[in-house]
Protein backbone atom coordinates (compact mmCIF):
# COMPACT_ATOMS: atom_id res chain seq x y z
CA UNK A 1 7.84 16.32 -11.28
CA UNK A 2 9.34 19.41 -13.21
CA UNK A 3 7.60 23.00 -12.97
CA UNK A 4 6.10 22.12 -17.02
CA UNK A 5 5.12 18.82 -15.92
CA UNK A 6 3.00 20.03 -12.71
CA UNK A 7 1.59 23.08 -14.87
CA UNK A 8 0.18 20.10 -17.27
CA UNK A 9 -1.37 18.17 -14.66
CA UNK A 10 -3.45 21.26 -13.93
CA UNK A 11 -4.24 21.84 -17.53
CA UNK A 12 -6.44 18.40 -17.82
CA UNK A 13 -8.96 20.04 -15.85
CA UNK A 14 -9.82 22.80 -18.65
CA UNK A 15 -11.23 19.72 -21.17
CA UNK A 16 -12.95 16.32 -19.70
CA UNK A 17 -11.19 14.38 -22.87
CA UNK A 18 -7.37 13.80 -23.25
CA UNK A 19 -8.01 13.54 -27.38
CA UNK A 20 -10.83 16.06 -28.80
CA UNK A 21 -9.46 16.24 -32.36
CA UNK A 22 -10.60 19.83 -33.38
CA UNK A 23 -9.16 23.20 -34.53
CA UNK A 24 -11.30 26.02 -33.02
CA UNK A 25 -10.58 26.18 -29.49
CA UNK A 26 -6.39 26.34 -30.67
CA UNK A 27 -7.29 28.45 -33.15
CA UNK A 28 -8.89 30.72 -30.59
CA UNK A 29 -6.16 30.83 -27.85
CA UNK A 30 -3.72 31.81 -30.99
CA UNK A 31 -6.09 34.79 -32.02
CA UNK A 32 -5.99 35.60 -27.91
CA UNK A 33 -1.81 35.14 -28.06
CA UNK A 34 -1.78 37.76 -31.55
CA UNK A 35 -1.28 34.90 -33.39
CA UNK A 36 2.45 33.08 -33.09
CA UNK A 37 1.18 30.80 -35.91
CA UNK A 38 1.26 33.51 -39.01
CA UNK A 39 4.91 34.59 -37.74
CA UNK A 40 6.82 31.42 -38.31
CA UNK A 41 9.78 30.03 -39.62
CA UNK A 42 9.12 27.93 -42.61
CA UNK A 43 7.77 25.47 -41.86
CA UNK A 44 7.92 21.33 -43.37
CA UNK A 45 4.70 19.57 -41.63
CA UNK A 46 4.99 15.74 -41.45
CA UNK A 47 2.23 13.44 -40.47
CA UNK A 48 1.94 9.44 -41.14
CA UNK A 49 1.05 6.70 -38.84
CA UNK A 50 5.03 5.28 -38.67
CA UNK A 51 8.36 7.23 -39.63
CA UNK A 52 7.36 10.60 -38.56
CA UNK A 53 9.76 10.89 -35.73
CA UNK A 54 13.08 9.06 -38.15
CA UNK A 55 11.76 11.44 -40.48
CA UNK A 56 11.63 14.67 -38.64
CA UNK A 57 15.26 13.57 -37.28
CA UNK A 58 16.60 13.64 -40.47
CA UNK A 59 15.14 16.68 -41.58
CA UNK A 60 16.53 18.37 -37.90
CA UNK A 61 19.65 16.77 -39.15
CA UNK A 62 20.08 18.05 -42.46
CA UNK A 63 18.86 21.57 -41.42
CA UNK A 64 21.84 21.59 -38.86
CA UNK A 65 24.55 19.66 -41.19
CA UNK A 66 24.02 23.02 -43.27
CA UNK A 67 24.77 24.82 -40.55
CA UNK A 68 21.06 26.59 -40.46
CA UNK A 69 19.09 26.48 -36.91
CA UNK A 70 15.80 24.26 -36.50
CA UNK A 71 12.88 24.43 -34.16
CA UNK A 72 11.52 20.87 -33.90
CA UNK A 73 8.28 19.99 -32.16
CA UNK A 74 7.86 16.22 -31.39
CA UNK A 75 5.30 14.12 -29.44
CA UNK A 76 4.88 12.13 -27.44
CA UNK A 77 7.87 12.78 -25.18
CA UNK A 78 9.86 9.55 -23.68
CA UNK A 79 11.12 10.82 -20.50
CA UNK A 80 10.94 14.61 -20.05
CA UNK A 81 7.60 16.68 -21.16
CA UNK A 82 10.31 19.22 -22.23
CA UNK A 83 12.03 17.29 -25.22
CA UNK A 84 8.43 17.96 -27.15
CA UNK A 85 10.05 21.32 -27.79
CA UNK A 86 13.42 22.17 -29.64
CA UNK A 87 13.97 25.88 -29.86
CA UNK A 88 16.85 26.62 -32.56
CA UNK A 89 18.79 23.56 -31.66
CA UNK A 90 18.47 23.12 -28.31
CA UNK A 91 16.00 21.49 -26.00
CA UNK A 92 13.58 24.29 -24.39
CA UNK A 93 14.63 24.42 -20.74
CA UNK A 94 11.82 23.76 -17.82
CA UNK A 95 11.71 27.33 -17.08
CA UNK A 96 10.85 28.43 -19.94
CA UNK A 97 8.91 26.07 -21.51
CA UNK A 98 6.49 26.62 -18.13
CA UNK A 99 6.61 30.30 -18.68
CA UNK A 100 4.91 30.06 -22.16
CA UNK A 101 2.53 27.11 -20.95
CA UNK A 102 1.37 29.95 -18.02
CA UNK A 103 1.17 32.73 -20.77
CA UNK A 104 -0.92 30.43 -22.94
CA UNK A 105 -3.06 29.25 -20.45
CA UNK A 106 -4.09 33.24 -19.20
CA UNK A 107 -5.24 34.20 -22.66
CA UNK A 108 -6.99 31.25 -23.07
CA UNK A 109 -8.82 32.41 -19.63
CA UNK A 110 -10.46 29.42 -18.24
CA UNK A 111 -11.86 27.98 -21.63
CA UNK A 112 -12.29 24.54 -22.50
CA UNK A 113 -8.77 22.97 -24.20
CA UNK A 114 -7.05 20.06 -24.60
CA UNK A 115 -3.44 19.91 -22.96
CA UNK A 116 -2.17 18.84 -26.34
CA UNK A 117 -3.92 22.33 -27.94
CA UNK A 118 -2.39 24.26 -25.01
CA UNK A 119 1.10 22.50 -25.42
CA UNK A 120 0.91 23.40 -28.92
CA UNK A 121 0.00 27.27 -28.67
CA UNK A 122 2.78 27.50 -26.03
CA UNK A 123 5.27 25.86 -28.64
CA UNK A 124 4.43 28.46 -31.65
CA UNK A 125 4.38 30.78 -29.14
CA UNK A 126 7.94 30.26 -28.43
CA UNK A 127 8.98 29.35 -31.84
CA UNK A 128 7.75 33.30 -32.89
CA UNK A 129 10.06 34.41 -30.76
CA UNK A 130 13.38 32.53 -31.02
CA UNK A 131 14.71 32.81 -34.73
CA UNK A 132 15.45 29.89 -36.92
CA UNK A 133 15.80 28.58 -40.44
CA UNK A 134 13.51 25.90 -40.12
CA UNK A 135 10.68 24.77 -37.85
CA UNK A 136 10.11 20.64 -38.48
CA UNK A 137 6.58 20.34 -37.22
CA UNK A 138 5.38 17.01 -36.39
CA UNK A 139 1.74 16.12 -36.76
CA UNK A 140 0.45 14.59 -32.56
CA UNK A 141 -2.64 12.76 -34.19
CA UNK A 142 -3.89 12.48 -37.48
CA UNK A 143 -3.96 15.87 -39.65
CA UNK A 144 -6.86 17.23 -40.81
CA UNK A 145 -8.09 18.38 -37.16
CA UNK A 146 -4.56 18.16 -35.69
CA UNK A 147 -3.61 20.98 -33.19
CA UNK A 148 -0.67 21.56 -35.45
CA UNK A 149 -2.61 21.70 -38.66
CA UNK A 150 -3.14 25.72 -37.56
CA UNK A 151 -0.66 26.20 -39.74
CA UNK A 152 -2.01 27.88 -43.39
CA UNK A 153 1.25 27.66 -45.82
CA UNK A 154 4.35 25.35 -45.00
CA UNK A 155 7.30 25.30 -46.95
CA UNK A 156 6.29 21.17 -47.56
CA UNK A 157 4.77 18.81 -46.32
CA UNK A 158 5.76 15.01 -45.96
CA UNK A 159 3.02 11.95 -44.98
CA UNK A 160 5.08 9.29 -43.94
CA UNK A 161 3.69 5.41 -44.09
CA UNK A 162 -0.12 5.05 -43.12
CA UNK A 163 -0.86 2.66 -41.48
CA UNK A 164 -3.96 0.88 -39.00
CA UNK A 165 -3.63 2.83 -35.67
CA UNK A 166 -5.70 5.25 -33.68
CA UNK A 167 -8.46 3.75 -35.01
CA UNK A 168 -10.89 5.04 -32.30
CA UNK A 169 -10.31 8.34 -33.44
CA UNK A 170 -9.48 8.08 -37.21
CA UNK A 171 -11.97 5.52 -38.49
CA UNK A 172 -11.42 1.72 -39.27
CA UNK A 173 -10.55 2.16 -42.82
CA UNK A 174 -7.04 2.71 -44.66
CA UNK A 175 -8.78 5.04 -47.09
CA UNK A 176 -10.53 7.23 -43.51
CA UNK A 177 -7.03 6.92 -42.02
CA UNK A 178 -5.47 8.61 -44.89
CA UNK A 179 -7.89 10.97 -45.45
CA UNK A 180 -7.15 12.54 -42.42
CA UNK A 181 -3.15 12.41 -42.93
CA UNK A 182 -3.75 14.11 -45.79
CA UNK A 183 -5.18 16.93 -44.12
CA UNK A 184 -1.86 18.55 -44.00
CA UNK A 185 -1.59 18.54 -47.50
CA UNK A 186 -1.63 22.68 -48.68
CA UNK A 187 -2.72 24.46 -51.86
CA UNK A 188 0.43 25.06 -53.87
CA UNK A 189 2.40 23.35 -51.52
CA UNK A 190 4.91 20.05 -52.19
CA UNK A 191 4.10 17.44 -50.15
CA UNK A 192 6.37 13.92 -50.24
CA UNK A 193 5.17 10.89 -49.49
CA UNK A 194 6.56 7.04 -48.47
CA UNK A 195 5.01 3.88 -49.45
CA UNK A 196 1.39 3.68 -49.78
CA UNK A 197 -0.77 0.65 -49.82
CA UNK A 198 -3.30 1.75 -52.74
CA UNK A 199 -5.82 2.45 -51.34
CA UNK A 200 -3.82 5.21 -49.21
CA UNK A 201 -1.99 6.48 -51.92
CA UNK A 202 -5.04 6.91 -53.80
CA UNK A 203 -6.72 9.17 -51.46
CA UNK A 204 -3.31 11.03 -51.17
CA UNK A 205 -2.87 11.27 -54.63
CA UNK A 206 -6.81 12.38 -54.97
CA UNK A 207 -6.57 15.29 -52.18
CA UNK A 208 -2.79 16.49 -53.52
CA UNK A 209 -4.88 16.48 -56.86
CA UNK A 210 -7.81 18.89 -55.42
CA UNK A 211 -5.44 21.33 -53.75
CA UNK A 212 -2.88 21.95 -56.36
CA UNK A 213 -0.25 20.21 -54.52
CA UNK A 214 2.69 19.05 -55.86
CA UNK A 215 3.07 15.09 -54.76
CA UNK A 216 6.26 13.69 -54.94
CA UNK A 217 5.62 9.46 -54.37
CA UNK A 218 8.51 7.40 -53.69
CA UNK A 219 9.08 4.74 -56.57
CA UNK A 220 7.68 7.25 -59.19
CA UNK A 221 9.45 10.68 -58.27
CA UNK A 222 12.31 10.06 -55.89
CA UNK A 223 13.74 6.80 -54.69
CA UNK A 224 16.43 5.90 -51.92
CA UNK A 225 18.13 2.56 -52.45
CA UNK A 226 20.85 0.55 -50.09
CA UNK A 227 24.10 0.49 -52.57
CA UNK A 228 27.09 -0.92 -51.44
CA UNK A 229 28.70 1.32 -48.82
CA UNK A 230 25.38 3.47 -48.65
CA UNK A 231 22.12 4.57 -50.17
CA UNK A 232 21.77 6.14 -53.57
CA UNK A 233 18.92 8.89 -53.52
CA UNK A 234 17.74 9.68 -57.44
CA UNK A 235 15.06 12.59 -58.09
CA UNK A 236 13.95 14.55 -61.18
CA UNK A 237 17.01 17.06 -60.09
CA UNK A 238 19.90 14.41 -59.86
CA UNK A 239 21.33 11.44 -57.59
CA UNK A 240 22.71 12.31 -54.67
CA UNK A 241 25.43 9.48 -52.86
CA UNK A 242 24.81 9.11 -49.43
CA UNK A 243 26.47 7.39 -46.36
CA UNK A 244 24.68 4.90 -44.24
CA UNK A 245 22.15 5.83 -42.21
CA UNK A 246 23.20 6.63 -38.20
CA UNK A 247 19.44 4.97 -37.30
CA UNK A 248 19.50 1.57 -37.63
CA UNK A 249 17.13 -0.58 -39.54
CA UNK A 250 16.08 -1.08 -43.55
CA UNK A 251 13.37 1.21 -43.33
CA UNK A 252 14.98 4.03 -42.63
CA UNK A 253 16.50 4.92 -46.12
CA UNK A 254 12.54 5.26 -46.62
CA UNK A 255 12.51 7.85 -43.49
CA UNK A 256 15.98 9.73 -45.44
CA UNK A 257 14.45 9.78 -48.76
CA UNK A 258 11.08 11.71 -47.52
CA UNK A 259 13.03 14.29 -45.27
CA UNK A 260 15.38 14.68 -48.81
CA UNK A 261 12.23 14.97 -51.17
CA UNK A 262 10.68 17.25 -49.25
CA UNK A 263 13.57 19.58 -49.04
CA UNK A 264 14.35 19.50 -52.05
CA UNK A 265 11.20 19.99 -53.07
CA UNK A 266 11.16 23.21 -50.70
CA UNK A 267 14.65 23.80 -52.06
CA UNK A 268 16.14 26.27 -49.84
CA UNK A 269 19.11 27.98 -50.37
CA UNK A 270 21.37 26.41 -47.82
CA UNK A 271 20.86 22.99 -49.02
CA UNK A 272 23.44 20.99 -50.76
CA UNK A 273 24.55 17.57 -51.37
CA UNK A 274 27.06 17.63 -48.91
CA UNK A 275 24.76 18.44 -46.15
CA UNK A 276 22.12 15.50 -46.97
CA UNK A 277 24.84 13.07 -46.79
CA UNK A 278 25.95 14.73 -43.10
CA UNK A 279 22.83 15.08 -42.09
CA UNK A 280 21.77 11.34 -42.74
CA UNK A 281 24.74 9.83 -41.50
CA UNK A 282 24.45 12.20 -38.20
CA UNK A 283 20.35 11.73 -37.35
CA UNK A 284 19.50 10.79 -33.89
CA UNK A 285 16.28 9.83 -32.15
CA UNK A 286 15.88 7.71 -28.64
CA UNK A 287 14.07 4.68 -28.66
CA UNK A 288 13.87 3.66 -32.43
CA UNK A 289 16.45 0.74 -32.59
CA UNK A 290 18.22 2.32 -29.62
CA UNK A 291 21.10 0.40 -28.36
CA UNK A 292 21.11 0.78 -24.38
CA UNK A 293 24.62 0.76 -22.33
CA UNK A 294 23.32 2.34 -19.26
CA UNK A 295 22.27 0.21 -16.00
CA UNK A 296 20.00 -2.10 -17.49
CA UNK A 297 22.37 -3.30 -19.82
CA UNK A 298 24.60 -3.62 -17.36
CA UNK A 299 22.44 -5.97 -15.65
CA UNK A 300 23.03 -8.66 -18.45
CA UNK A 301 26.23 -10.99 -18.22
CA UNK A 302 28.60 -10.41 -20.97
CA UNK A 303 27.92 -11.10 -24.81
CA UNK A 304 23.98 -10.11 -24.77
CA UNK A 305 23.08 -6.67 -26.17
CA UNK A 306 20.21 -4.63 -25.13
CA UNK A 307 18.38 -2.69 -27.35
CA UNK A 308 15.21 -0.34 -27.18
CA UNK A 309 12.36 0.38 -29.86
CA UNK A 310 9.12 2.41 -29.24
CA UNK A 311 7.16 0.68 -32.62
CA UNK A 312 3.73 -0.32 -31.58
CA UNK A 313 1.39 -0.91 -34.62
CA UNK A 314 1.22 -3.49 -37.07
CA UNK A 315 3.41 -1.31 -39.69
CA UNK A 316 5.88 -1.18 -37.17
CA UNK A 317 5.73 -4.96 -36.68
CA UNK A 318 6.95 -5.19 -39.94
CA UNK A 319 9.26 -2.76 -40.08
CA UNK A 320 11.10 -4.04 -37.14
CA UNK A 321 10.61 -7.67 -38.47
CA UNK A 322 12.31 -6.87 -41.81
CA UNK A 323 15.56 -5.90 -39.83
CA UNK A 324 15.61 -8.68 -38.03
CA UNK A 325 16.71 -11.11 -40.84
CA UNK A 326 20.26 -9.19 -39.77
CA UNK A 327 20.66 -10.60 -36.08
CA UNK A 328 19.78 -14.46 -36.87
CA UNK A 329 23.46 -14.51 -36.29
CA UNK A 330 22.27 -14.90 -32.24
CA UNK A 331 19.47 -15.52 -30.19
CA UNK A 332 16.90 -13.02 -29.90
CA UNK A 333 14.84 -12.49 -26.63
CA UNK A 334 11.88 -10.34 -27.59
CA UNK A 335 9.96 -8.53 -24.33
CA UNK A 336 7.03 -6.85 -25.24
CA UNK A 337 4.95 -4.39 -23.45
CA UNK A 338 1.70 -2.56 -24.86
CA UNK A 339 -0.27 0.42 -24.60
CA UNK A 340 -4.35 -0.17 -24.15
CA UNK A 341 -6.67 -0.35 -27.33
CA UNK A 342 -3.38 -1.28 -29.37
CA UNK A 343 -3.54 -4.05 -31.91
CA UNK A 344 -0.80 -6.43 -30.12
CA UNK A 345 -1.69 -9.57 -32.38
CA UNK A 346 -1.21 -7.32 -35.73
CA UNK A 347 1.96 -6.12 -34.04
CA UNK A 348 3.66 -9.20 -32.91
CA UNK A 349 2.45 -11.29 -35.51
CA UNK A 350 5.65 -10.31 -38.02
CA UNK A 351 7.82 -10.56 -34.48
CA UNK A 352 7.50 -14.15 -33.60
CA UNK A 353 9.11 -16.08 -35.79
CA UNK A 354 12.41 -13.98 -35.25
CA UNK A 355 11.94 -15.14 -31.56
CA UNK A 356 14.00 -17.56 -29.44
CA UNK A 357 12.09 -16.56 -26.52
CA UNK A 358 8.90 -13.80 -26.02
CA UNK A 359 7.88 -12.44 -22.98
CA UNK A 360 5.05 -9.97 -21.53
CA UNK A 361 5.45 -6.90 -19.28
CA UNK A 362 3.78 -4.46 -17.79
CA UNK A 363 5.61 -1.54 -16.00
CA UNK A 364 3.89 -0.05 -13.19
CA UNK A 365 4.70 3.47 -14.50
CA UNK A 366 3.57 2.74 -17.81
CA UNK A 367 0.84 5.19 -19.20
CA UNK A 368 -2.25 2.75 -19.96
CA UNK A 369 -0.61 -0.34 -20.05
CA UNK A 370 -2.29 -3.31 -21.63
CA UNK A 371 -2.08 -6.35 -19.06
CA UNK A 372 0.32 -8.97 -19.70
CA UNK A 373 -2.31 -11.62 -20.14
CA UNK A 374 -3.62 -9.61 -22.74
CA UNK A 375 -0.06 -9.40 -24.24
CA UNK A 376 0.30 -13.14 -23.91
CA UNK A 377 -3.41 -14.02 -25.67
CA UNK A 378 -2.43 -12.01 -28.37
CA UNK A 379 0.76 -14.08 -29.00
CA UNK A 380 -1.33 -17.01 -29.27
CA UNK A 381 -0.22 -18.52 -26.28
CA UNK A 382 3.67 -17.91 -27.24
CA UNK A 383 4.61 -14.98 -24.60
CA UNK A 384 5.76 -15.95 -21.51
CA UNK A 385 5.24 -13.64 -17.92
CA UNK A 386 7.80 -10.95 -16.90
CA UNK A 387 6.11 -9.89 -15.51
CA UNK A 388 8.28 -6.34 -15.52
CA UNK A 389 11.36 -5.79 -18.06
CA UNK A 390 13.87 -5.78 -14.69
CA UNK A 391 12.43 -9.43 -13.98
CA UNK A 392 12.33 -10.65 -17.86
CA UNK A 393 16.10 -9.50 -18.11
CA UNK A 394 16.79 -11.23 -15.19
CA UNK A 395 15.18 -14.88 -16.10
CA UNK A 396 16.72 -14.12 -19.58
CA UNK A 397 20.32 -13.77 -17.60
CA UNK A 398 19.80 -16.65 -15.80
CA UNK A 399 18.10 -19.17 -18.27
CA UNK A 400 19.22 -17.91 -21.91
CA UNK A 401 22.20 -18.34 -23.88
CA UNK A 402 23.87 -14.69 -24.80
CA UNK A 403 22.55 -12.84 -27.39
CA UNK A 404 20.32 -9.87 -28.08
CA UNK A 405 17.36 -8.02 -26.04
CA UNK A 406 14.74 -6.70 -28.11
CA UNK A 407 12.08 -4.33 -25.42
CA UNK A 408 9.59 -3.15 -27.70
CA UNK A 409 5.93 -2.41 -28.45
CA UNK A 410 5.13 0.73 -26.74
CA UNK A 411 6.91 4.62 -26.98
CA UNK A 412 5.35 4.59 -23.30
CA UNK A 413 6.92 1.38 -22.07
CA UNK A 414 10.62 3.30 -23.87
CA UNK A 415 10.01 5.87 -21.37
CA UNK A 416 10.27 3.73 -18.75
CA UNK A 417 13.11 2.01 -20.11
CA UNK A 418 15.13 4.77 -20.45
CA UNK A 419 14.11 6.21 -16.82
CA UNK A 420 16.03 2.57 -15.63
CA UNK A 421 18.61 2.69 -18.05
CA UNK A 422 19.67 6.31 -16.11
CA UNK A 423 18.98 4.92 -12.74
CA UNK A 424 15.75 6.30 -12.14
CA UNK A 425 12.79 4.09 -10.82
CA UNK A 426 11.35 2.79 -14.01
């Protein structure tokens, strides 16, 4: 356990709740710290329920492609409690990433906050001090009463897809769910937006409406369309040609076009054409449509792929089912593992038909793992036992004709994946 990761294990003590969606005890620590928040780099906020990690990628990307410096703050992290925190380009070491978690945690002086508030405060913290061009802020829960919401006037904003998740703390409605996503959205400020089922986009377009807030909706103010060789992005301001994306997966011209509208939206200096286009084809982030080569791919006999994504809800059951249509070419081994309180039927419902063979796990390391006969009920009967991803690999090896490894259904479960896939205990 690193110096960060022991400092947050003491932490849970100072709040009985892991999730206590609220902004005054943040907002007090930052008044205690001088307040990091009001001395920012600007700023582009993104919440939504799928695409906010793709989309804060390629908006890391693009800053960087320009040759401009971006703080990115991410959640949750796969493998490392450090990669939550990007400091001008570069992942904030252990040292001092524990420094500013110790710094928070004496102003704060013993009073009740979350670990994700604390985590947070320490991030602004640092990002007042480092200098960048960009900070790409990524929303942990919701919006409205997000620990990152503290922020009064981004440069944008961008609400990726909503979607049915979290519904324990968001409500059990599309139109609830999307009223607190929309909390991000800022008087004055742009704010673009994915596809919305209607009654999401309505209470988008209704809150963007109240707050002066420039909305840019894909379909009706930007679009981003596969073309032969590429995508074609189109705005009020002019097409722009673009190469493939470097994240795999139809949905992600979606994730390109809302990192594009919002910047250009924002419209900084520094960006131009030419960077989109480097920026898009350069974006990286672990676990969505990851292909592994590391030791558990290396556990399969030759001519089977491996590959790794952390989608979990029913929008990112679909998602992942419309790229399947693209490896019918083989079979396709789907092993699924889930976190607790997730919809798993919702999720795996799009999945199955794609699905030579199905199969449960359950890591032991796995934060809050649903059980694999849950997993299996779920299916409908269809999942067969791991009951681990190191045993389902291995009865796939052994009983399965080559072809591709889809793990999937939980960023936890990822973690895990990638901890074997390096050699660690998984």
């Amino acid at each position: 356990m690193s110096r960060a990761e022991a400092i947050v294990e003491r932490l849970h003590a100072l709040h009985p709740k892991l999730i206590d969606l609220s902004l005054d005890r943040l907002e007090r620590a930052l008044a205690a710290l001088d307040h990091p928040e009001r001395r920012l780099p600007p700023v582009v906020h993104v919440a939504g329920t799928n695409g906010k990690g793709s989309t804060c990628a390629m908006l890391r990307a693009i800053t960087e492609a320009a040759g401009m410096r971006a703080h990115v703050y991410t959640s949750p992290h796969l493998v490392h409690f450090h990669e939550r925190v990007r400091l001008a380009g570069t992942l904030v070491t252990d040292e001092v990433l524990s420094a500013a978690l110790e710094e928070v945690e004496a102003a704060n002086a013993g009073l009740p906050i979350t670990v994700f508030e604390i985590t947070t405060a320490a991030a602004l913290l640092l990002f007042s001090r480092v200098p960048a061009d960009v900070l790409v802020l990524e929303v942990g829960l919701g919006g409205l009463y997000d620990a990152t919401n503290v922020v009064a006037r981004p440069a944008a904003t961008a609400i990726t897809s909503v979607s049915m998740d979290h519904m324990d703390f968001l409500g059990d409605t599309l139109a609830g769910i999307a009223t607190e996503k929309a909390g991000i959205i800022k008087p004055g400020v742009p704010c673009a937006t994915g596809f919305q089922a209607p009654e999401a986009r309505a209470v988008i377009e209704r809150i963007a409406a109240e707050r002066g807030a420039p909305l840019l909706e894909r379909g009706r103010d930007w679009r981003c369309d596969p073309v032969p060789g590429g995508l074609l992005y189109a705005d009020a301001r002019g097409e722009v040609a673009l190469p493939p994306t470097a994240l795999p997966g139809p949905h992600q011209a979606e994730n390109a076009g809302i990192a594009i509208a919002a910047l250009r939206a924002w419209s900084p200096a520094w960006l131009t054409d030419g960077a989109i286009a480097r920026g898009v084809a350069s974006a990286e982030w672990p676990a969505r449509l990851q292909r592994l080569d590391g030791e558990l791919a290396r556990s399969l006999p030759p001519g089977f792929e491996l590959w790794l994504d952390g989608g979990h809800n029913a929008g990112a059951g679909i998602a992942l089912a419309a790229h399947l249509p693209s490896w019918a070419d083989r079979p396709l081994h789907i092993v699924v593992g889930m976190k607790k309180g997730k919809a798993s039927g919702e999720f795996l419902r799009p999945l199955i038909p794609f699905a030579t063979t199905l199969t449960a796990v359950a890591e032991p390391g796995q934060h809050l793992a649903m059980s694999v006969d849950e997993i299996i009920a779920a299916s409908g009967g269809v999942a067969r036992p791991g009951p681990t991803v190191a045993a389902a690999l291995a009865r796939i090896a052994r009983e399965e004709r080559p072809g591709r490894v889809l793990v999937c259904g939980s960023l936890y479960l990822a973690g895990e994946v990638l901890k074997a896939e390096a050699g660690s205990p998984a």
